[in-house]
Protein backbone atom coordinates (compact mmCIF):
# COMPACT_ATOMS: atom_id res chain seq x y z
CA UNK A 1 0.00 0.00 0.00
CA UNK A 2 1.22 3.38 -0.40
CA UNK A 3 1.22 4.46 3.10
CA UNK A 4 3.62 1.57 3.81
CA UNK A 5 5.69 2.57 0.96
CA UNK A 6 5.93 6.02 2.19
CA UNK A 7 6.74 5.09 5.56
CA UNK A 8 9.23 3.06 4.69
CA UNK A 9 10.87 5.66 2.45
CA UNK A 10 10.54 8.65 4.73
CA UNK A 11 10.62 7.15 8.44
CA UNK A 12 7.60 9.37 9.48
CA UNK A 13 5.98 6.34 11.62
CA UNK A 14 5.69 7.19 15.17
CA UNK A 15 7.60 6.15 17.90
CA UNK A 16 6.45 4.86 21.00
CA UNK A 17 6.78 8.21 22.50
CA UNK A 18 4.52 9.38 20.20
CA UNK A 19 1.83 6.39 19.38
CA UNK A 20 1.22 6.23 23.56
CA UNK A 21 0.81 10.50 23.11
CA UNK A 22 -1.67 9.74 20.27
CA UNK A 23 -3.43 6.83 22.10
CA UNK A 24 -3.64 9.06 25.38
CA UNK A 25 -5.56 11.42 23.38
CA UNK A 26 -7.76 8.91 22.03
CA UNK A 27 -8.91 7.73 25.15
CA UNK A 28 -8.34 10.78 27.75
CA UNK A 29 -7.11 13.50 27.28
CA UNK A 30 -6.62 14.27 30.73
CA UNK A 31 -9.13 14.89 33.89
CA UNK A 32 -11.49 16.75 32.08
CA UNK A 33 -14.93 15.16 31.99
CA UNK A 34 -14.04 13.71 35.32
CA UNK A 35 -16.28 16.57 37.02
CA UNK A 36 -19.71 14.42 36.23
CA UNK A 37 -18.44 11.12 37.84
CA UNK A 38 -17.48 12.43 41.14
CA UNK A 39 -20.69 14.62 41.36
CA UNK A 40 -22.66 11.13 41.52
CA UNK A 41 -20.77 9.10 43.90
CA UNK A 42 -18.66 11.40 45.86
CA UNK A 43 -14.08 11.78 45.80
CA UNK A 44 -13.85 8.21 47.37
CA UNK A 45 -15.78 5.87 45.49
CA UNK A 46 -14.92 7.76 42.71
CA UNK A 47 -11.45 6.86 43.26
CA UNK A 48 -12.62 3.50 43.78
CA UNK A 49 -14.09 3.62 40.26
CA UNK A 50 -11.17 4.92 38.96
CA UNK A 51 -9.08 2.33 40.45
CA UNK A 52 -11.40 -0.56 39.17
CA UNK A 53 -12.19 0.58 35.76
CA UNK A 54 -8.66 -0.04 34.62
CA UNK A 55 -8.39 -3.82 35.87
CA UNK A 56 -11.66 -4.59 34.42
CA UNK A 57 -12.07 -2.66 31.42
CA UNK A 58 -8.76 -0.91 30.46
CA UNK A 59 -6.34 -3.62 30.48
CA UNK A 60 -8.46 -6.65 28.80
CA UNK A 61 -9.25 -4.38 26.07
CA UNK A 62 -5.49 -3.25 26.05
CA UNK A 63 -4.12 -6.54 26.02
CA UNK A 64 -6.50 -7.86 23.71
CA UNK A 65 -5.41 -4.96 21.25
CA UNK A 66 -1.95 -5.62 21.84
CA UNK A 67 -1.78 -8.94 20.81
CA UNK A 68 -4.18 -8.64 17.65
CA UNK A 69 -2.53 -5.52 16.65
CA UNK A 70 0.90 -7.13 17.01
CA UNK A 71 -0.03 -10.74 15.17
CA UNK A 72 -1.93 -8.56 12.08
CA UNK A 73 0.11 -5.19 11.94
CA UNK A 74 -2.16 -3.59 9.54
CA UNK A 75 -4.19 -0.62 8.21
CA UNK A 76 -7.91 -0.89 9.42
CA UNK A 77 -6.43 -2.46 12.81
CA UNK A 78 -9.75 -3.77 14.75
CA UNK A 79 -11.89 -4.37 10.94
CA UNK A 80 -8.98 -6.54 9.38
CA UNK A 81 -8.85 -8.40 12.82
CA UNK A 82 -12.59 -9.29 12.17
CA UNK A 83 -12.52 -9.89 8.84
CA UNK A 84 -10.06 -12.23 9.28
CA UNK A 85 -11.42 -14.04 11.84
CA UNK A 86 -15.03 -13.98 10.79
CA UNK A 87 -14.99 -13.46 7.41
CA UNK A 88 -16.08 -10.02 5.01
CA UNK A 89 -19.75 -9.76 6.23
CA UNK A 90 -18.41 -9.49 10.11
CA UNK A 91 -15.57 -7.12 8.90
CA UNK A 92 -17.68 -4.86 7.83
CA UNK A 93 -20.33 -4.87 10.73
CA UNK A 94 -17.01 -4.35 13.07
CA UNK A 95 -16.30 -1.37 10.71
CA UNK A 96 -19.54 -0.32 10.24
CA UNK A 97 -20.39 -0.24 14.27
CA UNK A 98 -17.05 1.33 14.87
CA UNK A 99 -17.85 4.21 12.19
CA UNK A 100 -20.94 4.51 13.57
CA UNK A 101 -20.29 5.06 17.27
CA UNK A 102 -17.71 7.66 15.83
CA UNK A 103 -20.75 9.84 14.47
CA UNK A 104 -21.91 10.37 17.96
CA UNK A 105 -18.73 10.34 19.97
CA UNK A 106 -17.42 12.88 17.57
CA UNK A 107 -20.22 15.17 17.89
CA UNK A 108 -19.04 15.21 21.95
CA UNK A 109 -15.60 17.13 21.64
CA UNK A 110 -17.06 20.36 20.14
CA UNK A 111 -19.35 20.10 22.51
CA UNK A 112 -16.85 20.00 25.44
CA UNK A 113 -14.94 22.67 23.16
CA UNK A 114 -18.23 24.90 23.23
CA UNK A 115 -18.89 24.49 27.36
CA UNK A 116 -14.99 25.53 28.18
CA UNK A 117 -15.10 27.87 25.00
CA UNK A 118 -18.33 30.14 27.23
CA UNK A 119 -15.80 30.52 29.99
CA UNK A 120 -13.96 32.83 28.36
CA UNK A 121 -16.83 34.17 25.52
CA UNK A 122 -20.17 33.63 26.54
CA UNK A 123 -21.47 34.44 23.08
CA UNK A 124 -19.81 31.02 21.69
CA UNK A 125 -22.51 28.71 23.62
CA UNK A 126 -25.20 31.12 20.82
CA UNK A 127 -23.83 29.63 17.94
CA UNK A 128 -22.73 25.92 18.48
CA UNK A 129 -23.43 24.76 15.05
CA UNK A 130 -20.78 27.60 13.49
CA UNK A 131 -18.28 27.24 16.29
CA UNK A 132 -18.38 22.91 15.84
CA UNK A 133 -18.36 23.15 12.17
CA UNK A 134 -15.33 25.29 12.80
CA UNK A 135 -13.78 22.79 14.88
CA UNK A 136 -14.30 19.99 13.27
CA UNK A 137 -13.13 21.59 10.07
CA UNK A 138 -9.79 22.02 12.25
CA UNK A 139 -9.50 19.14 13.51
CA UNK A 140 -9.73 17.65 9.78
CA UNK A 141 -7.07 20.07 8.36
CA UNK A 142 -4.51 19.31 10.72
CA UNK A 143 -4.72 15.59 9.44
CA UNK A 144 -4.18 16.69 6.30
CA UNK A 145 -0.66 16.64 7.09
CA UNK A 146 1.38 13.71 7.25
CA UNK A 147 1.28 10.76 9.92
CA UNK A 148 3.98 12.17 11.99
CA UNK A 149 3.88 15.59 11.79
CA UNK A 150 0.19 14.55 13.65
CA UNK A 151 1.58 12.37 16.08
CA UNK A 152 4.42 14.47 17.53
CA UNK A 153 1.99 17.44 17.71
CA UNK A 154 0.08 14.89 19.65
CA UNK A 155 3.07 14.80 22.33
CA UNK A 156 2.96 18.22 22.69
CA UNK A 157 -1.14 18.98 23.17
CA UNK A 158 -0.73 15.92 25.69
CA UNK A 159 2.13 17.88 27.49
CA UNK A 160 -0.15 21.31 27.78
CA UNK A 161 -3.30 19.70 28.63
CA UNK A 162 -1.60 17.75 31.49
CA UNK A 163 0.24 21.27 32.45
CA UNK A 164 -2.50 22.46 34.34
CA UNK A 165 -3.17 19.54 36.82
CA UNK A 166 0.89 19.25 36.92
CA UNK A 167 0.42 22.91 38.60
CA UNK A 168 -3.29 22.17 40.55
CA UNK A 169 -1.32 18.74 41.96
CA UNK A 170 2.05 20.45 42.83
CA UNK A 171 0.23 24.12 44.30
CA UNK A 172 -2.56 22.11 46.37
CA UNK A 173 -1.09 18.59 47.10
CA UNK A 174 2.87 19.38 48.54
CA UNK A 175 1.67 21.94 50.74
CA UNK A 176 -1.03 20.09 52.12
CA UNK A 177 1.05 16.92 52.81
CA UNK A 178 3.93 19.18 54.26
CA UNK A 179 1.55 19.86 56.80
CA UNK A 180 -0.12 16.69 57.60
CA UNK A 181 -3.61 18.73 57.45
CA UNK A 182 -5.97 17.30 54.88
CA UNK A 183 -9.35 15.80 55.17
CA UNK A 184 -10.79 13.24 52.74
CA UNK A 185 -14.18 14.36 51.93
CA UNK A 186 -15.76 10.66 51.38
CA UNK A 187 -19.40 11.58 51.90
CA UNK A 188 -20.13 14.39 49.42
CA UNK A 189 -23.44 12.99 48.16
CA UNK A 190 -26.73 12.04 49.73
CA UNK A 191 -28.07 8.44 48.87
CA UNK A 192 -30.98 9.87 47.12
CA UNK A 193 -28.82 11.61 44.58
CA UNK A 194 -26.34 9.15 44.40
CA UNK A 195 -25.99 7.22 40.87
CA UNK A 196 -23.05 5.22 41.16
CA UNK A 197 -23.97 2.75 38.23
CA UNK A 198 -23.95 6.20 36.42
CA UNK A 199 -20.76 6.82 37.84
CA UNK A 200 -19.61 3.31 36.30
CA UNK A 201 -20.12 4.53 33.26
CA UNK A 202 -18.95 7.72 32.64
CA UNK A 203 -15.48 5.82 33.77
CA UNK A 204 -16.16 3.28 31.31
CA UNK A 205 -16.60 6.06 28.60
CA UNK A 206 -13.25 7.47 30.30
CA UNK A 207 -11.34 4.46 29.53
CA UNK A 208 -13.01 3.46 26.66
CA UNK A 209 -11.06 3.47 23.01
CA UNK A 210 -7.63 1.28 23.36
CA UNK A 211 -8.03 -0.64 19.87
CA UNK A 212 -8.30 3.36 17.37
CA UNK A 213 -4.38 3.67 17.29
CA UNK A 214 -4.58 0.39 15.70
CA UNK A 215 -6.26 1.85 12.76
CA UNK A 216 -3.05 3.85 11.35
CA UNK A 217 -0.66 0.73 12.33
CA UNK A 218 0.45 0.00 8.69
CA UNK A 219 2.24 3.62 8.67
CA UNK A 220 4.39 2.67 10.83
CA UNK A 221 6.60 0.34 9.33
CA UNK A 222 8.53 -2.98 10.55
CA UNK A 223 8.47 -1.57 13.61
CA UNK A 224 4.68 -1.48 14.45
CA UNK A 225 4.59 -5.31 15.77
CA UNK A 226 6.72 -4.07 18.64
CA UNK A 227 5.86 -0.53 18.82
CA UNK A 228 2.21 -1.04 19.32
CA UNK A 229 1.93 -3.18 22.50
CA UNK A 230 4.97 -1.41 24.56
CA UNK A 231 2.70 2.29 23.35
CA UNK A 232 -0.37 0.81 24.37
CA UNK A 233 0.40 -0.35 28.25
CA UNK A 234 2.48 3.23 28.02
CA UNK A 235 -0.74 4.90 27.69
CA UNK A 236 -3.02 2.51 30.53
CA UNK A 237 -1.08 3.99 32.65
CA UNK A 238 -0.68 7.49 31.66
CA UNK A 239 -4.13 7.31 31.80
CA UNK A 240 -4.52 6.04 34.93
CA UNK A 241 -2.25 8.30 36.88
CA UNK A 242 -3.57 11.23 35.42
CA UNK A 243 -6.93 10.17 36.24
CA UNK A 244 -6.46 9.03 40.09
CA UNK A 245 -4.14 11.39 41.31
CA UNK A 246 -5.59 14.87 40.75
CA UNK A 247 -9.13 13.07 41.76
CA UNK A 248 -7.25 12.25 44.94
CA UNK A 249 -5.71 15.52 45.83
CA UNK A 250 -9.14 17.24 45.23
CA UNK A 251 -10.82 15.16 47.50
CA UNK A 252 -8.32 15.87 50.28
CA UNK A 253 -9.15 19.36 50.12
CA UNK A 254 -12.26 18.48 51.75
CA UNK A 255 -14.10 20.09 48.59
CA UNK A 256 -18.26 19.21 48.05
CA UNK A 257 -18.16 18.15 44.70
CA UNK A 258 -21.83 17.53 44.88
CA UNK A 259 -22.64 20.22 42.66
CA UNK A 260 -19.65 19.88 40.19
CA UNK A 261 -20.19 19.85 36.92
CA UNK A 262 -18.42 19.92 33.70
CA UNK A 263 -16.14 22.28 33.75
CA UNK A 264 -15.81 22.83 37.35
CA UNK A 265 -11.89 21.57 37.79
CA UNK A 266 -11.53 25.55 36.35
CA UNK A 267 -13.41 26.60 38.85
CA UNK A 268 -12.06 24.83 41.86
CA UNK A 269 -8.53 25.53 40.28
CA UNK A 270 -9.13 29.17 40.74
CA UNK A 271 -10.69 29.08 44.12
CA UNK A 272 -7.57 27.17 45.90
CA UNK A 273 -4.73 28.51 43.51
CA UNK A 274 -5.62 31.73 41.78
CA UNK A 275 -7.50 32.55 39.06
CA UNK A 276 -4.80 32.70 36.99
CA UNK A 277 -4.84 28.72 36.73
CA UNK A 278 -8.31 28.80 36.57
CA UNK A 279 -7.99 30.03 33.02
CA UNK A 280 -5.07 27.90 32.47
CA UNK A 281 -7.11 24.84 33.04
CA UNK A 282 -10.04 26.23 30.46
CA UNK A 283 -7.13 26.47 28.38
CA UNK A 284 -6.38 23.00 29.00
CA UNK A 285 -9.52 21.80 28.05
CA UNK A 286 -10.03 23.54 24.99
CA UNK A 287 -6.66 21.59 23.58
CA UNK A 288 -7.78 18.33 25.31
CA UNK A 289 -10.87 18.43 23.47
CA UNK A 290 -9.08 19.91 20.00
CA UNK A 291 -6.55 17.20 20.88
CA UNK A 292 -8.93 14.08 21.03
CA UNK A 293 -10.82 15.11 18.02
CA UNK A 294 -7.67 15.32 15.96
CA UNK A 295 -6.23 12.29 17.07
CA UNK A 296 -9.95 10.19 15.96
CA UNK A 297 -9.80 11.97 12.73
CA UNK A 298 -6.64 10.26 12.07
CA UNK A 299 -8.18 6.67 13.85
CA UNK A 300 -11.13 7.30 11.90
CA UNK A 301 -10.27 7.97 8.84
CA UNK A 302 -7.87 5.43 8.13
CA UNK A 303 -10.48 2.84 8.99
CA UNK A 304 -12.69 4.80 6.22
CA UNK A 305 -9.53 4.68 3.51
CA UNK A 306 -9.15 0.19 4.29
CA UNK A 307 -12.72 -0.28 3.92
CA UNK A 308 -12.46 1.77 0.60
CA UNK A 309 -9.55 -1.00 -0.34
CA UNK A 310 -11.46 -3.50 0.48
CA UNK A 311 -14.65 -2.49 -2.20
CA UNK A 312 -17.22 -1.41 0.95
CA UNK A 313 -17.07 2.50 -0.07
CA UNK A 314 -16.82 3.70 -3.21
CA UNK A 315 -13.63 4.25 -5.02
CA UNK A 316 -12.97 7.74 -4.62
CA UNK A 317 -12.26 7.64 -0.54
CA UNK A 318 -9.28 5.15 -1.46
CA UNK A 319 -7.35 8.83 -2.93
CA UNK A 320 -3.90 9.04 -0.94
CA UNK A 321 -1.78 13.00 -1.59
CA UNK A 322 1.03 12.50 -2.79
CA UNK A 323 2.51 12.35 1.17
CA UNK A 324 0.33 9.25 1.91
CA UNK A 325 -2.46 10.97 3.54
CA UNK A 326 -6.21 9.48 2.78
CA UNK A 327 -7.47 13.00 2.02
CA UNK A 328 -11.01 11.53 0.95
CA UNK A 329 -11.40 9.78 4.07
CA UNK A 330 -10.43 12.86 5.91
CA UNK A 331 -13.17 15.40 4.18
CA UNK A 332 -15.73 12.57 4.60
CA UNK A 333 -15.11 12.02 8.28
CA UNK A 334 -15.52 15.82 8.97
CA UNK A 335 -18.83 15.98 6.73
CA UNK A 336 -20.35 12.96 7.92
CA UNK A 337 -19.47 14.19 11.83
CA UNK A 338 -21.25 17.64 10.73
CA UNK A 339 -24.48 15.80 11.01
CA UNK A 340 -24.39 15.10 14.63
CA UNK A 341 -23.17 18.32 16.07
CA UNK A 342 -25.91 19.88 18.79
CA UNK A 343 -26.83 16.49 19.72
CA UNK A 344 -27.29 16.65 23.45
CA UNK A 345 -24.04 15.50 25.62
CA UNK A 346 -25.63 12.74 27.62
CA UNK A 347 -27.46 10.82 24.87
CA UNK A 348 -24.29 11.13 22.88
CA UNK A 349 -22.28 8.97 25.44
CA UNK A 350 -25.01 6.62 25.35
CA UNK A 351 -25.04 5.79 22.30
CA UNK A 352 -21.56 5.88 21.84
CA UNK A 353 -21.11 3.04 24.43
CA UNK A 354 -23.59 1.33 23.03
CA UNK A 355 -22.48 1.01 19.41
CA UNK A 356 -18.71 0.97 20.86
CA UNK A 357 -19.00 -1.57 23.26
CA UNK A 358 -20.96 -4.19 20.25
CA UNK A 359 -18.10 -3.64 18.67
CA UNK A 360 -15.59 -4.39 20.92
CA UNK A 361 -17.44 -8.17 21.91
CA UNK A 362 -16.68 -8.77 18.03
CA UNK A 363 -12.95 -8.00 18.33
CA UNK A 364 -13.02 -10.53 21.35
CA UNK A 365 -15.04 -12.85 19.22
CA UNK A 366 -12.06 -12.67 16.70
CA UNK A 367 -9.25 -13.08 18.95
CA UNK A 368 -10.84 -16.45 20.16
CA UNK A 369 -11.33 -17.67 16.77
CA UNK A 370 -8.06 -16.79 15.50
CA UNK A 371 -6.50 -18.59 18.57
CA UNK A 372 -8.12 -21.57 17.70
CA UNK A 373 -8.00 -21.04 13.61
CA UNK A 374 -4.34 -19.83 13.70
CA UNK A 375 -2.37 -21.12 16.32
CA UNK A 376 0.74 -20.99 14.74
CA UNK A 377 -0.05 -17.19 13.91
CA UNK A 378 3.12 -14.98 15.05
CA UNK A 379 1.94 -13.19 17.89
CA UNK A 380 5.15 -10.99 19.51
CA UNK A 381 2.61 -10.46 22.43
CA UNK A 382 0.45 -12.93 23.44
CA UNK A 383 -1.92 -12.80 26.50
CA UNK A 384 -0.88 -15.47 28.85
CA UNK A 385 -3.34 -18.16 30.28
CA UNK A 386 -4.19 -19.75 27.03
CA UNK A 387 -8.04 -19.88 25.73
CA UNK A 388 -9.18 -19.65 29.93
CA UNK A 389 -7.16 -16.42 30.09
CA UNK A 390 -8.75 -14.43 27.24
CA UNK A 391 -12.41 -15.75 28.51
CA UNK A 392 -11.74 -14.61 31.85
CA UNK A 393 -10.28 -10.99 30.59
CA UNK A 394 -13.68 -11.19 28.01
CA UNK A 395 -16.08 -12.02 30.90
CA UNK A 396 -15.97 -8.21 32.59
CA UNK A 397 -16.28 -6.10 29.75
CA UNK A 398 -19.29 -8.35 28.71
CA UNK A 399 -20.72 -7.66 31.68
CA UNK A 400 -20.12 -4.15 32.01
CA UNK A 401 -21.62 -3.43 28.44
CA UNK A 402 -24.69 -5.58 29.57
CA UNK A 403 -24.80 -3.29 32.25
CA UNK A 404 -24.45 -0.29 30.23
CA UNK A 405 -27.81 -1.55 28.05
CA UNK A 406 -29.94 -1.98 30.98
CA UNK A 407 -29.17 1.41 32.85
CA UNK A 408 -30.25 3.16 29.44
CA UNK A 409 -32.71 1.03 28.85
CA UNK A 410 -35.36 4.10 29.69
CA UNK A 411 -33.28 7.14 28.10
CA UNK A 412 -35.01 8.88 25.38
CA UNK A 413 -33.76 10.48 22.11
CA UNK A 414 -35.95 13.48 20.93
CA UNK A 415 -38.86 11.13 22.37
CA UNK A 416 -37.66 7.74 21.07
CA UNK A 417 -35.97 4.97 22.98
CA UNK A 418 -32.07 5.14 22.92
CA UNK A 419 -31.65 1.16 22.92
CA UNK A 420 -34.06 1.46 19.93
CA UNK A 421 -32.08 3.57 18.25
CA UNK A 422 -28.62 1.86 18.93
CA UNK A 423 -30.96 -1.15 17.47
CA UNK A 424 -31.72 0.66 14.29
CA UNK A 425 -28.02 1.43 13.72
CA UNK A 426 -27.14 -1.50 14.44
CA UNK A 427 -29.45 -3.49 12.36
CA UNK A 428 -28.39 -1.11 9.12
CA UNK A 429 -24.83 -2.97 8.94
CA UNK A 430 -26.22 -5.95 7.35
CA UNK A 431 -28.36 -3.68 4.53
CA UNK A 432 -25.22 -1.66 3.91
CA UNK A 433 -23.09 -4.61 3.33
CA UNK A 434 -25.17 -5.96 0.65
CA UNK A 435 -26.02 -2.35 -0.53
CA UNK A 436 -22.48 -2.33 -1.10
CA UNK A 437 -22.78 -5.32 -4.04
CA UNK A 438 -19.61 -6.42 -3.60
CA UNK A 439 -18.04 -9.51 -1.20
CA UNK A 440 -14.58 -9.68 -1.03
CA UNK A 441 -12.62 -12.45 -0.68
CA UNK A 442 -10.54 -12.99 2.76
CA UNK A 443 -6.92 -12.45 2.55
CA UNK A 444 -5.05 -15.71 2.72
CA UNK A 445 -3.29 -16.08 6.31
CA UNK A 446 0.16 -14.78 6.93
């Protein structure tokens, strides 16, 4: 393919440095968005969530994309998994979920732009469509520029959206454990207003997203097989500490986060610092949320360009510039993510777990069978435990997802049921596979 070729001739892959930057933005882009969780259960058991998530969620879907994207290092990452395993029809429902969950998560991050954006101009939350169609026409220019120009710009957003909490953790936390006077405010919550299943899963959409940096693995060259797992387990716990830690020094302020909401880290930022990093840390959240959009764009779009190869879209998304970069799949990303901007916030998670998390039981689906269908399949990381110890890892996300379905079971979009509409979406994979008219033959193992 011509990415590959380019790589190879240019060395603009990214390193490890820079995938587990990329993949950090893909999944968290710091504490932001942490405000909501903590407002339903309180600083403690959201620490506990915090602390559990990652076991049970975060690290079987890491490992699982570890060893699939080391064992099939290519373009597409999580679809040519599927394919593979299940054949062309269950490649393209993988792809066609995936794609689909991205038109509503997508439609979150100018949102989140928008909220911080008011801070600062209060007329920007009266025009949301022109500021997100701004946005996301930014976010899709800067991935007009080759693979690792994107990714190392990636290292530096995730060093200045960090820088804020990096100040928050160093002005609140050393002088409050030089003097031994802190309080852990456990109790922030009554019971009637606590929602800790809700909790649950805002964490889960925290931590949710391991397997999109294995989209763009084919532009990375030779490399990838080892780059991608050693990036990946970089990133769990990037996430993690960046997660727990300013949670933790919050709570020991003795703070009510009761009434937090997004965008209230600002807020309490400027009430125990200054002001000054107050506006640091909307600043921080503006690139966060510019930050994670870019990186999906470039996720996103290469999944677009594969199933393009592959005879699923039409012909014209497979254009490369003459630099490698799927232009077409770029300006149809951004057009197609136009459509879901104004959305409201909370039904957009929901669906996005929803559509994300079907998605995800097929990539499990396809490590199993390629276990048993390809033993003798190189695999430079390999989950240990054998067939018991991928079922095992399988058995909490399952679970969690199930979960997921029946605390939204009663959620509404614009008066209709939100499972009914995941159902609908769902349900249009198989009528746009044979829409597409065409049923391409498996590649031949490797």
């Amino acid at each position: 393919m011509m990415d590959e070729e380019y790589t190879r001739s240019t060395g603009r892959g990214l390193g490890v440095r820079a995938l587990a930057a990329a993949m950090y933005l893909m999944v968290a882009g710091g504490p932001y968005g942490l405000e909501e969780l903590v407002a339903k259960v309180g600083f403690g058991r959201g620490l506990a969530i915090l602390a559990v998530v990652p076991v049970i969620w975060a690290m079987p879907v890491a490992m699982m994309a570890a060893e699939l994207a080391a064992a099939i290092p290519e373009e597409g990452g999580y679809y040519a998994w599927v394919r593979r395993a299940l054949g062309p029809f269950w490649g393209a429902q993988e792809a066609w979920l995936s794609f689909a969950a991205s038109l509503f998560d997508m439609g979150i991050y100018p949102a989140l732009f928008i909220a911080y954006l008011s801070r600062f101009w209060p007329p920007a939350a009266e025009h949301p469509f022109f500021i997100g169609a701004l946005f996301v026409f930014a976010g899709c220019a800067v991935n007009l520029a080759p693979i690792g120009a994107v990714g190392e710009g990636g290292v530096a957003l995730t060093s200045l959206l960090l820088l804020p909490f990096v100040l928050l953790v160093a002005g609140i936390g050393l002088p409050m454990f030089a003097h031994g006077s802190s309080s852990f405010h456990t109790e922030p919550v009554t019971k009637e207003s606590s929602d800790f299943l809700g909790a649950l899963l805002i964490g889960l959409w925290n931590f949710m997203g391991w397997d999109n940096g294995t989209t763009v693995e084919a532009e990375h060259g030779p490399g990838a097989q080892r780059t991608f797992p050693r990036a990946i387990f970089l990133a769990t716990i990037l996430v993690g500490v960046t997660y727990m830690i300013p949670v933790f020094v919050a709570g020991r302020t003795g703070v009510d986060p009761s009434g937090w909401t997004t965008g209230s880290w600002a807020d309490f930022a400027s009430e125990k610092v200054g002001p000054w990093l107050g506006k640091l840390t909307v600043c921080g959240a503006l690139v966060s949320s510019f930050g994670m959009f870019a990186a999906l764009v470039l996720s996103y779009s290469r999944l677009i360009h594969r199933v393009a190869e592959d005879g699923l879209l039409p012909p014209f998304l497979r254009r490369r510039s003459a630099r490698g970069v799927p232009y077409a799949a770029v300006i149809f990303c951004g057009a197609t993510w136009l459509a879901t901007l104004g959305l409201p916030f909370a039904k957009l998670v929901i669906l996005d777990l929803m559509l994300y998390g079907t998605s995800l039981l097929l990539e499990f689906v396809a490590l199993i069978v390629l276990r048993i269908r390809e033993p003798e399949l190189a695999r430079p990381f390999r989950i240990p435990g054998g067939m018991l110890g991928i079922c095992i890892l399988a058995v909490a996300p399952t679970v969690l997802m199930i979960a997921a379905f029946v605390r939204n079971a009663h959620e509404t979009l614009y008066g209709v049921p939100a499972l009914l509409v995941g159902g609908i979406v769902v349900a249009l994979g198989p009528l746009l596979y044979v829409a597409a008219g065409r049923h391409p033959q498996v590649p031949a193992a490797q």
